[in-house]
Protein backbone atom coordinates (compact mmCIF):
# COMPACT_ATOMS: atom_id res chain seq x y z
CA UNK A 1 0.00 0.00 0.00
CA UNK A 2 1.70 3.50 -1.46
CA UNK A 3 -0.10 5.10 1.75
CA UNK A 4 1.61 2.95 4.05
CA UNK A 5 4.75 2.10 4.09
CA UNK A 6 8.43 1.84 5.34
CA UNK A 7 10.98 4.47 4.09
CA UNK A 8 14.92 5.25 4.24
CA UNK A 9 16.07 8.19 6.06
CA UNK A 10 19.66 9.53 6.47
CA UNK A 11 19.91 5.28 6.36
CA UNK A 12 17.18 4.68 9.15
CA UNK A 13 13.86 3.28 8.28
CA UNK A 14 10.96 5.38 9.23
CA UNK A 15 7.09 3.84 8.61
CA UNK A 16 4.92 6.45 6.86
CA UNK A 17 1.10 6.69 7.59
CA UNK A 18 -0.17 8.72 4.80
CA UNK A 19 -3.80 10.16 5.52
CA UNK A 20 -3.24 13.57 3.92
CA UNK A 21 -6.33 14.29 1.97
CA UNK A 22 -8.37 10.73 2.96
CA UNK A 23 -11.84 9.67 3.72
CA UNK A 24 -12.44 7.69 6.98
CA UNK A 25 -12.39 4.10 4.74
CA UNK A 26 -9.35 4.73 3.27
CA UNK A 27 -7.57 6.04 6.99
CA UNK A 28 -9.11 2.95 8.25
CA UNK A 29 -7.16 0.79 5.32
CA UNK A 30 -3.94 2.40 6.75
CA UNK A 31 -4.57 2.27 10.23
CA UNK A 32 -4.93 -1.84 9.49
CA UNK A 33 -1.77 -1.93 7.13
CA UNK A 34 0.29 0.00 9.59
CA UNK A 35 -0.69 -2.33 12.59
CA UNK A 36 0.31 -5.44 10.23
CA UNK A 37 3.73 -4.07 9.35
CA UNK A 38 4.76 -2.19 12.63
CA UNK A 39 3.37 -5.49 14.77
CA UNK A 40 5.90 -7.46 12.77
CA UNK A 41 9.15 -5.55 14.09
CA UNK A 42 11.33 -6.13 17.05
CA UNK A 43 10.30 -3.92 20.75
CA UNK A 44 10.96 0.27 20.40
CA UNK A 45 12.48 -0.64 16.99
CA UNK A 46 10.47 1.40 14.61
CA UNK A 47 10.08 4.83 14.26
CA UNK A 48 6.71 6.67 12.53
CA UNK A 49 5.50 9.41 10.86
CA UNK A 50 1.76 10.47 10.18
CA UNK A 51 1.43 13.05 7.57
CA UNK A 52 -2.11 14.61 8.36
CA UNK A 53 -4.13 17.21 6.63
CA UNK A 54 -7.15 18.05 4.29
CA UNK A 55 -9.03 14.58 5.34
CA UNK A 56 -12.06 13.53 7.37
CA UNK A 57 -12.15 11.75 10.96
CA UNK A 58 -15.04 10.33 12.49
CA UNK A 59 -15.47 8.54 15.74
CA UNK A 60 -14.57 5.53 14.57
CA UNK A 61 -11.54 6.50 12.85
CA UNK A 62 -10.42 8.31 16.21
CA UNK A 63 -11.68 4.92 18.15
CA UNK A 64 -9.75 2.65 15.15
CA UNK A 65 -6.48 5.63 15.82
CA UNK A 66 -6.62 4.95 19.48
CA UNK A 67 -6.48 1.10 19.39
CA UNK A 68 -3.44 1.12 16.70
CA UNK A 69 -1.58 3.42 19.35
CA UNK A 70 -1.90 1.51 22.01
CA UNK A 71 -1.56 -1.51 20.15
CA UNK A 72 1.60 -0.46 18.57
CA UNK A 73 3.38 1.23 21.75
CA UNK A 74 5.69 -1.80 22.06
CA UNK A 75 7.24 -1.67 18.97
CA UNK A 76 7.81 1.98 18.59
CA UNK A 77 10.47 4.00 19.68
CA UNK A 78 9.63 7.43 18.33
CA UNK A 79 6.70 9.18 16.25
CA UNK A 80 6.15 11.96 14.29
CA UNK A 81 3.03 13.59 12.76
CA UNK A 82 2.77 16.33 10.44
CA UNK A 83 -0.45 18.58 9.21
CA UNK A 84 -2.09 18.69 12.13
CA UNK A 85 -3.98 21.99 12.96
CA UNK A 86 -6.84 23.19 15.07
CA UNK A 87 -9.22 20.78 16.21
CA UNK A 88 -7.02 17.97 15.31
CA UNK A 89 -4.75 19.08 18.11
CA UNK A 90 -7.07 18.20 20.66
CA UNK A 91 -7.59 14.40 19.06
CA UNK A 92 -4.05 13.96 19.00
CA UNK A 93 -3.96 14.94 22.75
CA UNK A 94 -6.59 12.97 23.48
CA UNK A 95 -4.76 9.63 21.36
CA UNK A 96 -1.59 10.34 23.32
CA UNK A 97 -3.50 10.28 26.95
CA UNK A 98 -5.24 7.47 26.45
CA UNK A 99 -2.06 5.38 24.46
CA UNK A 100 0.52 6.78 27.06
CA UNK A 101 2.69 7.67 24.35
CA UNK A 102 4.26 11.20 22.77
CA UNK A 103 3.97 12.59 20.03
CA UNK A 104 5.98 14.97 18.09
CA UNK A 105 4.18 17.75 15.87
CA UNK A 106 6.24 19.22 13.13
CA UNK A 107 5.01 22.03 10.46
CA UNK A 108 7.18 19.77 7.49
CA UNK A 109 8.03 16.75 6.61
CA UNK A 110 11.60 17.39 6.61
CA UNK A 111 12.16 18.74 10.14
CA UNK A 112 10.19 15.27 11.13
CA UNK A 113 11.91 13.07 9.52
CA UNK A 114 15.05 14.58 10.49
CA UNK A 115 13.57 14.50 13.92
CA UNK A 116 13.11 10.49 13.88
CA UNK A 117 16.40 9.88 12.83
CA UNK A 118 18.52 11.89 15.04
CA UNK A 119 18.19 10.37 18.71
């Protein structure tokens, strides 16, 4: 899936969530395909970036968000998210609370990535 996927970075691999621009169904499709690939990876060994923007949420999507989170805590050792103004803020809060993990915002894609591969 070209919305879903791992990357290289600076020679680190980074997972990208794509769900700039997407309907519910189709962040719902990436939610799953992220969850498949990231579950697959050694403990605090993969590092993520969301690139957000111009797309839909609804409850479910925000429940589906909140259960790949959590789900995927083990395996992550950093995340990233781009494109994510106003109301979105407060979902992303309210992910991170209830997943007991952080998450980074950045205003480009370059500053996160750069971000995931330097600690």
């Amino acid at each position: 899936m070209e919305r879903a996927r791992f990357v290289q970075h600076k020679g680190k691999e980074i997972f990208v969530l794509d769900c700039s621009n997407c309907k519910p169904a189709e962040v719902h499709q990436i939610i799953d395909e992220c969850a498949l690939q990231v579950r697959r990876r050694p403990a605090k060994s993969v590092r993520t970036l969301t690139i957000a923007g111009g797309g839909r949420f609804d409850n479910e999507t925000i429940g589906k968000l909140k259960e790949l989170t959590q789900g995927n805590e083990p395996f992550v050792h950093n995340a990233a998210i781009v494109g994510i103004t106003g109301l979105y803020k407060v979902v992303v809060t309210a992910i991170s609370l209830f997943s007991k993990r952080e998450f980074h915002l950045f205003d480009t894609e370059a500053e996160a990535l750069d971000f995931l591969v330097d600690d």
